[in-house]
C-alpha atoms as a PDB file:
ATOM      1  CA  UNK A   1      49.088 -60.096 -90.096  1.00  0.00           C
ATOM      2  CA  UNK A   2      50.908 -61.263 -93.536  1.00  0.00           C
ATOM      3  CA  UNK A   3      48.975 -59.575 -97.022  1.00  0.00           C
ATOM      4  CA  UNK A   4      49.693 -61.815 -99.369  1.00  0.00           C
ATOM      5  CA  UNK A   5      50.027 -60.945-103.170  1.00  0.00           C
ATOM      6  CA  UNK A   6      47.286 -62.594-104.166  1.00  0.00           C
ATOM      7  CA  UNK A   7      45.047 -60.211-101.696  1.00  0.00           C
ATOM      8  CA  UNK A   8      46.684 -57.304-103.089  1.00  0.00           C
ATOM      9  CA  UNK A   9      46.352 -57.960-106.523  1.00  0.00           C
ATOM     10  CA  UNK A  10      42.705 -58.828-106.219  1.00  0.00           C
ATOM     11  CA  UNK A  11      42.144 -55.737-104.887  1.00  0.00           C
ATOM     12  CA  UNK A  12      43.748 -53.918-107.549  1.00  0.00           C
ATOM     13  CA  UNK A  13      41.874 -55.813-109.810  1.00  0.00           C
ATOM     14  CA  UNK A  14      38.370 -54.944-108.431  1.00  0.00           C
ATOM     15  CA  UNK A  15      39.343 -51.280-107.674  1.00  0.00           C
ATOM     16  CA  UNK A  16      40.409 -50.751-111.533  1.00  0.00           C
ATOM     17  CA  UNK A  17      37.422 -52.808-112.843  1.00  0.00           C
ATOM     18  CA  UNK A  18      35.293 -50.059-110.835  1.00  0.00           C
ATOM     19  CA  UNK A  19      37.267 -47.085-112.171  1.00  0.00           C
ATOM     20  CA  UNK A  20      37.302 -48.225-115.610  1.00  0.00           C
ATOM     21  CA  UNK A  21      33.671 -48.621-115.538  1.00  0.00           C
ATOM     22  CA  UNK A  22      32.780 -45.273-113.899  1.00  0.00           C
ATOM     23  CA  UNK A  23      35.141 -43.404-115.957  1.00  0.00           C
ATOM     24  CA  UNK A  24      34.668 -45.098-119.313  1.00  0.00           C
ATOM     25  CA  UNK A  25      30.380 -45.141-119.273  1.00  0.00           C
ATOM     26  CA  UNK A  26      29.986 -41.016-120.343  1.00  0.00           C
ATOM     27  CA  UNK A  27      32.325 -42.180-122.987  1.00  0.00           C
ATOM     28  CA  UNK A  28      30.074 -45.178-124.279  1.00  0.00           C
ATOM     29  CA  UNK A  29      27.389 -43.382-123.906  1.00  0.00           C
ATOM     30  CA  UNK A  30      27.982 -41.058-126.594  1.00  0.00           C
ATOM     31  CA  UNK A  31      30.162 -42.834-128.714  1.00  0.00           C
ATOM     32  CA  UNK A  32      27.776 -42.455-131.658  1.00  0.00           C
ATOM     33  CA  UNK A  33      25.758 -40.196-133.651  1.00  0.00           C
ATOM     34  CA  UNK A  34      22.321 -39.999-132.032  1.00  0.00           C
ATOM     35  CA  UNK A  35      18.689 -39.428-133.608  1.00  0.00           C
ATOM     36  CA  UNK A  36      16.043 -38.034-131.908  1.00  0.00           C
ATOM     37  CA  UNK A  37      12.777 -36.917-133.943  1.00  0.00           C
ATOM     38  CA  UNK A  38       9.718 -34.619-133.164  1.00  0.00           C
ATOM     39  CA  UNK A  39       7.576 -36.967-134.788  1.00  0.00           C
ATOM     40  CA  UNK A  40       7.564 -40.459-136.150  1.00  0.00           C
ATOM     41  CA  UNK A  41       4.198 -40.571-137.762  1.00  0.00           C
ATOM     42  CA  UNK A  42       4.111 -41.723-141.566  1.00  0.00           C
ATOM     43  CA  UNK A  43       3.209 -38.452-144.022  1.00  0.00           C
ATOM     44  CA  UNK A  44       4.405 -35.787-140.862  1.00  0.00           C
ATOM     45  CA  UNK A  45       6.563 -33.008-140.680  1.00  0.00           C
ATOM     46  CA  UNK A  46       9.627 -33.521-138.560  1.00  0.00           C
ATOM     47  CA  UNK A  47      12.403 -32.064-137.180  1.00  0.00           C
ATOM     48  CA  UNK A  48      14.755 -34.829-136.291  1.00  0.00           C
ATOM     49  CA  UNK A  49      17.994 -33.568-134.093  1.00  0.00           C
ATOM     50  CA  UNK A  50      21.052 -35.652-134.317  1.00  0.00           C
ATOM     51  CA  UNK A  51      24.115 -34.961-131.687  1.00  0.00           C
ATOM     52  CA  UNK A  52      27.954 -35.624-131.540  1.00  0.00           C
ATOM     53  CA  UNK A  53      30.094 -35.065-128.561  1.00  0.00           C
ATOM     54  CA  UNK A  54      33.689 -36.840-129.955  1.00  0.00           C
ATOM     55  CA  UNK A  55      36.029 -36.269-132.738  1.00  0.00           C
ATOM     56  CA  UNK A  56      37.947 -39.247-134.605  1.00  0.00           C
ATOM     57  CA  UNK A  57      39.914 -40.513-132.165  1.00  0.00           C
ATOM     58  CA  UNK A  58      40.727 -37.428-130.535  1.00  0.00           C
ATOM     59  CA  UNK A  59      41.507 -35.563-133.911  1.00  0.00           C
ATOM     60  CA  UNK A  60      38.877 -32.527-134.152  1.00  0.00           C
ATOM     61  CA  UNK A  61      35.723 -32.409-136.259  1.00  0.00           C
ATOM     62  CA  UNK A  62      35.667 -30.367-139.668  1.00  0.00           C
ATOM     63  CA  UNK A  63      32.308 -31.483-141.219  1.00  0.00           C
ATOM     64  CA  UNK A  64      29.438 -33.626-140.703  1.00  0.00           C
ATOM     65  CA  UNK A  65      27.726 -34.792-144.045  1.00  0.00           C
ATOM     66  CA  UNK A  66      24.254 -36.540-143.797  1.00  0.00           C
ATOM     67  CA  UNK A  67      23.003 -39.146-146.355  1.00  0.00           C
ATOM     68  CA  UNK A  68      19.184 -38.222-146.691  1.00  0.00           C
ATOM     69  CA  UNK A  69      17.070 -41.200-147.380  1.00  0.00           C
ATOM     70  CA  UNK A  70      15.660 -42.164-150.896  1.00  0.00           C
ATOM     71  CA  UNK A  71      11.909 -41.628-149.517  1.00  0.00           C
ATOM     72  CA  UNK A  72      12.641 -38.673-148.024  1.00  0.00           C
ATOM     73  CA  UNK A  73      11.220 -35.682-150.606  1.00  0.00           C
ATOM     74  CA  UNK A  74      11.905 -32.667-148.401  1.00  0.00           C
ATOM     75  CA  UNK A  75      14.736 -31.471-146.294  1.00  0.00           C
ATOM     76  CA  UNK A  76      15.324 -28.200-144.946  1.00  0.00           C
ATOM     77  CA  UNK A  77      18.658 -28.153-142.115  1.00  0.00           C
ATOM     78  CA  UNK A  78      19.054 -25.550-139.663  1.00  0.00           C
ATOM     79  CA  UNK A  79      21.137 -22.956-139.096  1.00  0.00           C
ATOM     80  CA  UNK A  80      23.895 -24.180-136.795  1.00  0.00           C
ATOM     81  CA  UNK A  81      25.961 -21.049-135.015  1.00  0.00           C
ATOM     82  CA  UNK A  82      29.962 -21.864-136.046  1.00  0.00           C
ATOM     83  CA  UNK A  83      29.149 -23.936-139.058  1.00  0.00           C
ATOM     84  CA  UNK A  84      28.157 -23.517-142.778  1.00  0.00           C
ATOM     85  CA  UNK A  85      25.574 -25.842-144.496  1.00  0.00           C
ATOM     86  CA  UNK A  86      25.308 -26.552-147.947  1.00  0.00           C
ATOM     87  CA  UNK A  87      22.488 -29.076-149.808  1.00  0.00           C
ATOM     88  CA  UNK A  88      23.465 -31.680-152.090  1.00  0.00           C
ATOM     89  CA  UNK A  89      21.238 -32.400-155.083  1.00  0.00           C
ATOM     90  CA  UNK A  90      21.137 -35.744-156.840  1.00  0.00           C
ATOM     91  CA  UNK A  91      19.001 -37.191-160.128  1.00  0.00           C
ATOM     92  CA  UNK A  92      15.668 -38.502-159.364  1.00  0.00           C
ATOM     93  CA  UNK A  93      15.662 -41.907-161.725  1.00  0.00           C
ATOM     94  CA  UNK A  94      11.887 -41.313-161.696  1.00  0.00           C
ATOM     95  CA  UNK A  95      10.523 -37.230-161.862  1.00  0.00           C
ATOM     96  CA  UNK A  96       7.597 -36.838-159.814  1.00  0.00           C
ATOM     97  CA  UNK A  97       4.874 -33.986-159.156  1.00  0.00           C
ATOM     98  CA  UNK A  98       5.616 -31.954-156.671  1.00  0.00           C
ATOM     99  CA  UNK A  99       1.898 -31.200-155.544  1.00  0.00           C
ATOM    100  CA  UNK A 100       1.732 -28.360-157.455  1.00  0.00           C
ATOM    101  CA  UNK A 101       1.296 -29.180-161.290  1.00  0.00           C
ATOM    102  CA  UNK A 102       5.342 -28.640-161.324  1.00  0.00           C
ATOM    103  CA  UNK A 103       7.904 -31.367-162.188  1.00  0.00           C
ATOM    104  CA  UNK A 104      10.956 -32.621-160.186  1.00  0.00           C
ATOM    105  CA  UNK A 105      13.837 -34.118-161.396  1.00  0.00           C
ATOM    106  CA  UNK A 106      16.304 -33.906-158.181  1.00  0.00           C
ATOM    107  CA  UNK A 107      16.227 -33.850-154.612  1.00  0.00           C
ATOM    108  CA  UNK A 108      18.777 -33.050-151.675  1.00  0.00           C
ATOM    109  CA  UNK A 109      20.647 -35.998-151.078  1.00  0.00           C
ATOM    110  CA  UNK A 110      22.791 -34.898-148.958  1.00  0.00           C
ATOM    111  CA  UNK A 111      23.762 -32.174-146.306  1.00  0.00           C
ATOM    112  CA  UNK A 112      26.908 -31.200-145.478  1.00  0.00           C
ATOM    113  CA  UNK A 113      27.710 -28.892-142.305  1.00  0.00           C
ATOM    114  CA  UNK A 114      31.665 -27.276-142.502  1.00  0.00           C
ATOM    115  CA  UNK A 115      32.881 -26.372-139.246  1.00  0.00           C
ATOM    116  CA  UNK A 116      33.710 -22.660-139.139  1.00  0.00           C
ATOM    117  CA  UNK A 117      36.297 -23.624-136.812  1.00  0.00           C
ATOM    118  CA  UNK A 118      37.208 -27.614-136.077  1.00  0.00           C
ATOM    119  CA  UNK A 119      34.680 -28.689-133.344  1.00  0.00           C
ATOM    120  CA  UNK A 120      37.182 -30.147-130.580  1.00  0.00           C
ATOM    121  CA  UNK A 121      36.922 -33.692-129.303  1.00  0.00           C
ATOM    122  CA  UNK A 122      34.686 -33.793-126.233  1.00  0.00           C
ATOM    123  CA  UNK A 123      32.659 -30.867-127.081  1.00  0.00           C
ATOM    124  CA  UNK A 124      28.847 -31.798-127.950  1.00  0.00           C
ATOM    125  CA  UNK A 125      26.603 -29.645-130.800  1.00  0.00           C
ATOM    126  CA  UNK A 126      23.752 -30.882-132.743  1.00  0.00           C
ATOM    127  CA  UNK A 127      22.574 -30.578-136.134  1.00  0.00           C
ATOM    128  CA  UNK A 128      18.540 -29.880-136.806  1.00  0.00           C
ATOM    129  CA  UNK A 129      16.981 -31.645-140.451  1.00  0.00           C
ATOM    130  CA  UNK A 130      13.345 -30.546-140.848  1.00  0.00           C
ATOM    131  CA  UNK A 131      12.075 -34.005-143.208  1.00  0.00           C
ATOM    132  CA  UNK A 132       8.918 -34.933-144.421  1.00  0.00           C
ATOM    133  CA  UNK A 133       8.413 -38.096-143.982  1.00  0.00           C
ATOM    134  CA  UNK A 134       6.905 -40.654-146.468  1.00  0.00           C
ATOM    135  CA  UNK A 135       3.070 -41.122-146.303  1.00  0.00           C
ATOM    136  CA  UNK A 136       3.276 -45.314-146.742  1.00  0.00           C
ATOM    137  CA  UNK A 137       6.095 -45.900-144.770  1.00  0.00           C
ATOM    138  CA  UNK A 138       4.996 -46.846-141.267  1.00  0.00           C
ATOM    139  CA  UNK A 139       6.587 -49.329-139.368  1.00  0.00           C
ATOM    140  CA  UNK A 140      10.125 -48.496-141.869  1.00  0.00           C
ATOM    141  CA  UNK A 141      13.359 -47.450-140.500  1.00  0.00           C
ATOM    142  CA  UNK A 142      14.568 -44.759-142.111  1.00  0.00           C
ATOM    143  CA  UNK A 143      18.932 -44.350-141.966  1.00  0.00           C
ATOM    144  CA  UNK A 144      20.559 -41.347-141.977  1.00  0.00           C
ATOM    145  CA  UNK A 145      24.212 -42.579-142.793  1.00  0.00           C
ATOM    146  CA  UNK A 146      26.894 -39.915-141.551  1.00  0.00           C
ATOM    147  CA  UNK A 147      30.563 -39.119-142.238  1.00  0.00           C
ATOM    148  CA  UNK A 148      32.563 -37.699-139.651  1.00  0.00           C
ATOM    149  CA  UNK A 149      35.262 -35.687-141.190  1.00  0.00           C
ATOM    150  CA  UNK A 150      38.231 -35.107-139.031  1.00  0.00           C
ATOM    151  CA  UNK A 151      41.944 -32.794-139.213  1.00  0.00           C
ATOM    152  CA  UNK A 152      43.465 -36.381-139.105  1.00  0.00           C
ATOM    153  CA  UNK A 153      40.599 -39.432-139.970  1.00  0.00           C
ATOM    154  CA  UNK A 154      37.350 -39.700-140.356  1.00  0.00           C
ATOM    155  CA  UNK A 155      34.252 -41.802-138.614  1.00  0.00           C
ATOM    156  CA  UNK A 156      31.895 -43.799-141.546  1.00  0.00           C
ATOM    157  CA  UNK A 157      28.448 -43.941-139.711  1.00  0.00           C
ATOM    158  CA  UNK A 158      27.021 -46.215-142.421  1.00  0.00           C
ATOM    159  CA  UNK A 159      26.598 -49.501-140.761  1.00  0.00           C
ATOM    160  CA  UNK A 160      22.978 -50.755-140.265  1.00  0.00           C
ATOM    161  CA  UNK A 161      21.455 -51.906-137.254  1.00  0.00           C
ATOM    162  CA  UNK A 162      19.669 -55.364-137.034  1.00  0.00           C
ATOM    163  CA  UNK A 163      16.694 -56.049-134.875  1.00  0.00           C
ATOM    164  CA  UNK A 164      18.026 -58.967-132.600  1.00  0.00           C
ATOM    165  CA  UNK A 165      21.549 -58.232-133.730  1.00  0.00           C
ATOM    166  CA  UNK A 166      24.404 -56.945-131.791  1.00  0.00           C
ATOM    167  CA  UNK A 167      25.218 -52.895-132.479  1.00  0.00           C
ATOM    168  CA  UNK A 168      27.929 -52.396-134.997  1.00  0.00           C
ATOM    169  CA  UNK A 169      30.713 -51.272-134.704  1.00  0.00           C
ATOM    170  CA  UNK A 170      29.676 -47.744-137.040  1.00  0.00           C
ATOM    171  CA  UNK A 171      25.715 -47.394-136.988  1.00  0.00           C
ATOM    172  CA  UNK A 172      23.650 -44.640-139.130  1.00  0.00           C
ATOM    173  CA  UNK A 173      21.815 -42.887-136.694  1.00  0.00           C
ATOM    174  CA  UNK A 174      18.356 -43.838-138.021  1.00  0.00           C
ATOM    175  CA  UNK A 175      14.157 -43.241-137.019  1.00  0.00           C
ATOM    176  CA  UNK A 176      11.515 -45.772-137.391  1.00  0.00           C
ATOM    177  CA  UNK A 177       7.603 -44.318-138.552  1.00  0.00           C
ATOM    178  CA  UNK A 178       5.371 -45.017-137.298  1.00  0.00           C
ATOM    179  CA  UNK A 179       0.771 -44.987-138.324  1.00  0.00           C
ATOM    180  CA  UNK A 180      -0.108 -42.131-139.263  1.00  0.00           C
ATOM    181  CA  UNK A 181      -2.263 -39.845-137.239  1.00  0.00           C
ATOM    182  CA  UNK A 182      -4.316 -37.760-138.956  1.00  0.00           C
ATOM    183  CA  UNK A 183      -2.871 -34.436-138.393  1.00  0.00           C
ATOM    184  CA  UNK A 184       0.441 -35.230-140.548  1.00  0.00           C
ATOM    185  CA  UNK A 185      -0.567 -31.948-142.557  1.00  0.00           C
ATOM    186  CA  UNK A 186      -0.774 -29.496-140.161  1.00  0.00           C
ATOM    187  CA  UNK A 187      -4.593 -28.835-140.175  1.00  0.00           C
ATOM    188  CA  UNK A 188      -5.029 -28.752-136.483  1.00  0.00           C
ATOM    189  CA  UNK A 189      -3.886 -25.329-135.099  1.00  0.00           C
ATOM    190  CA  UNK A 190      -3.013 -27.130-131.975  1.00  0.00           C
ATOM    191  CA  UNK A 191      -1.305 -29.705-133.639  1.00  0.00           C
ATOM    192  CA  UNK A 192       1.493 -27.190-135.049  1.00  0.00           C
ATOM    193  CA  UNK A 193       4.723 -27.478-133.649  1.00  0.00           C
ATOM    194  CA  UNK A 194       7.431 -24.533-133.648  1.00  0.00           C
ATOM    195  CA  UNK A 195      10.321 -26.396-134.985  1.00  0.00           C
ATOM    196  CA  UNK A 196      13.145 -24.678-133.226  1.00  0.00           C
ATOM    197  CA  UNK A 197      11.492 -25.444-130.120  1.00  0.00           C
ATOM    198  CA  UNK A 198      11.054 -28.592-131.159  1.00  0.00           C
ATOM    199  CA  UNK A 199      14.875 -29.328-131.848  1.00  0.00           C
ATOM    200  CA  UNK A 200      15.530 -27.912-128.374  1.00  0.00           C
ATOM    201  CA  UNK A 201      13.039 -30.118-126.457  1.00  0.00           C
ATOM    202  CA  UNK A 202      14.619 -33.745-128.009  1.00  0.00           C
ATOM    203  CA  UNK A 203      18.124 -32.411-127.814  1.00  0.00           C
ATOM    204  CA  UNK A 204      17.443 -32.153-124.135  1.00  0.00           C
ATOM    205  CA  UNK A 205      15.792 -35.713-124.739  1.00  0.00           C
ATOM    206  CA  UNK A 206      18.899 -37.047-126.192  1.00  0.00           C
ATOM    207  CA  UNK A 207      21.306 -35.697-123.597  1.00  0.00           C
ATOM    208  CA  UNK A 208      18.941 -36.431-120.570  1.00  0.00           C
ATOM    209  CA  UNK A 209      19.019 -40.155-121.882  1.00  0.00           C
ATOM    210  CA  UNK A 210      22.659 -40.533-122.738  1.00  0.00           C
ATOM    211  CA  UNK A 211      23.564 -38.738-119.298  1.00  0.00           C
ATOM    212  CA  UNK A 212      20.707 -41.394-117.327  1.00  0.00           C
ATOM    213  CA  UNK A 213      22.353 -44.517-118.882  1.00  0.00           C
ATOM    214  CA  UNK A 214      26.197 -42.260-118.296  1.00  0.00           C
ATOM    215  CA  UNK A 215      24.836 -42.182-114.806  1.00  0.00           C
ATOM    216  CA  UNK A 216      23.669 -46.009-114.333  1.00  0.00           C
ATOM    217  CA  UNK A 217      26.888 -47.727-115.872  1.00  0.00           C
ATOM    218  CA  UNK A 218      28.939 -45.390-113.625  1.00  0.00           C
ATOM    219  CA  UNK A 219      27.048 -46.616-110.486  1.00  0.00           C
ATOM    220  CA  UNK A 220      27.518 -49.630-111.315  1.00  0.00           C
ATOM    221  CA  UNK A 221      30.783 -49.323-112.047  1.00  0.00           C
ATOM    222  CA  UNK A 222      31.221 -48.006-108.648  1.00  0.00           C
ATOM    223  CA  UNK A 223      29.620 -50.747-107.050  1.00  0.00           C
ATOM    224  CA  UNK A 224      31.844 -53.186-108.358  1.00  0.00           C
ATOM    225  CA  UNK A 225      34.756 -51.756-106.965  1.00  0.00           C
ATOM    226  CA  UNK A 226      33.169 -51.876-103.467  1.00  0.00           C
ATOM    227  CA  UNK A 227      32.325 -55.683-103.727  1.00  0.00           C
ATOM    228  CA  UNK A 228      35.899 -56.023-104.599  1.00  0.00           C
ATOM    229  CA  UNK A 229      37.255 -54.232-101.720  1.00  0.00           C
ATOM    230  CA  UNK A 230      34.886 -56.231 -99.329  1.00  0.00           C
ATOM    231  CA  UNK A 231      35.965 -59.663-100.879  1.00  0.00           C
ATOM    232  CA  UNK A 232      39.673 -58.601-100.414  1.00  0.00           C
ATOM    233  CA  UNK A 233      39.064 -57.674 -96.205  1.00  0.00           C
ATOM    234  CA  UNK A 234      37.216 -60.752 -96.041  1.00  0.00           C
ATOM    235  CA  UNK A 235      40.501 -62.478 -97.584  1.00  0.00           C
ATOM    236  CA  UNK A 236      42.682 -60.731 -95.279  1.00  0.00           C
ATOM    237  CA  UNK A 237      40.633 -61.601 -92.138  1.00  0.00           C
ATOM    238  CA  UNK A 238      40.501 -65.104 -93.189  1.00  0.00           C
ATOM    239  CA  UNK A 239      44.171 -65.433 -93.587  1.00  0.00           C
ATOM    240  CA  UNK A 240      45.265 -63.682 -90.366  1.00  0.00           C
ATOM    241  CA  UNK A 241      42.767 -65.596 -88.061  1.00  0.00           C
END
């Protein structure tokens, strides 16, 4: 029985397509800086979790500074073990009330966590923003532009993401609100919601989806391989009847 090259190549071909594919979906999976709220609803509280799991191009991570959005009046972060977090303030063009009789003239527009020690690449951690979100701005996406600070580079997650568009290259990890619901302030005892608990439950979200759609691509990946190896013993047998 003669193999010719052709046979061997093609199933070379079908055996790296497969590999690629199963190796290189955990990798697209979390290429980006992910969002995951506790609550969308316009005029809530919420504690939205965002999660990183690469460096910049291999180089490890040394800070992670988030852009908070104009709307967005309140910010608290959350302690993160190994880093240290510092609020930005910038000018309000406009001071408004705070609620309280009291006049404000800045808010945080920004929060920066330093890495204690540079976060290596491969190595997920999350970062927890407690936000109010604005009272007339259902059905608005709110972006949450990041910079990725590396020992060598640095990742601009700035780019904005387009309904009907393809993904750039750099999104902001960003939330849409939704209507409100009537318990936005907290009135309902049962409607409270422990925030740290609540920064646990949708980072477990966040990494149960990226590691479902990790899972899927690598399948399929898989699969592809096999078709190829089938297609190449059906060339064989074909060319040694």
């Amino acid at each position: 029985m003669k193999i010719t090259r052709s046979t061997t190549a093609l199933t070379a071909s079908a055996l790296a397509a497969g590999v690629l594919l199963a190796l290189g979906a955990p990798l697209a999976a979390s290429a980006h800086v992910s969002a995951v709220p506790s609550s969308t609803a316009a005029g809530s509280s919420s504690v939205v979790t965002f999660a990183t799991s690469h460096g910049c191009e291999g180089s490890p991570t040394t800070s992670m500074a988030f852009t908070i959005p104009e709307s967005i009046a309140s910010v608290s972060p959350t302690i993160t073990p190994g880093w240290d977090v510092a609020k930005v303030a910038v000018d309000l063009a406009t001071p408004i009330d705070d609620g309280h009789g009291n006049e404000v003239t800045t808010r945080t527009g920004q929060i920066v966590y330093t890495a204690q020690t540079p976060l290596e690449d491969g190595f997920r951690t999350t970062f927890a923003l407690s936000v109010s979100l604005p009272a007339d701005a259902a059905g608005e996406t709110l972006e949450f532009p990041v910079l990725q600070t590396c020992e060598v580079g640095a990742n601009d997650w700035s780019d904005s993401t387009v309904e009907g568009e393809d993904e750039p290259a750099s999104p902001a990890p960003f939330i849409t609100v939704t209507a409100a619901t009537g318990d936005e302030h907290g009135h309902d005892a049962a409607a409270v919601v422990d925030t740290h608990d609540a920064a646990a439950d949708t980072t477990a979200a966040a990494a149960s989806s990226d590691d479902v759609l990790a899972r899927v691509l690598g399948v399929g990946g898989l699969a592809v391989g096999a078709v190829g190896i089938v297609l190449a013993v059906t060339a064989r047998r074909k060319q040694s009847a």
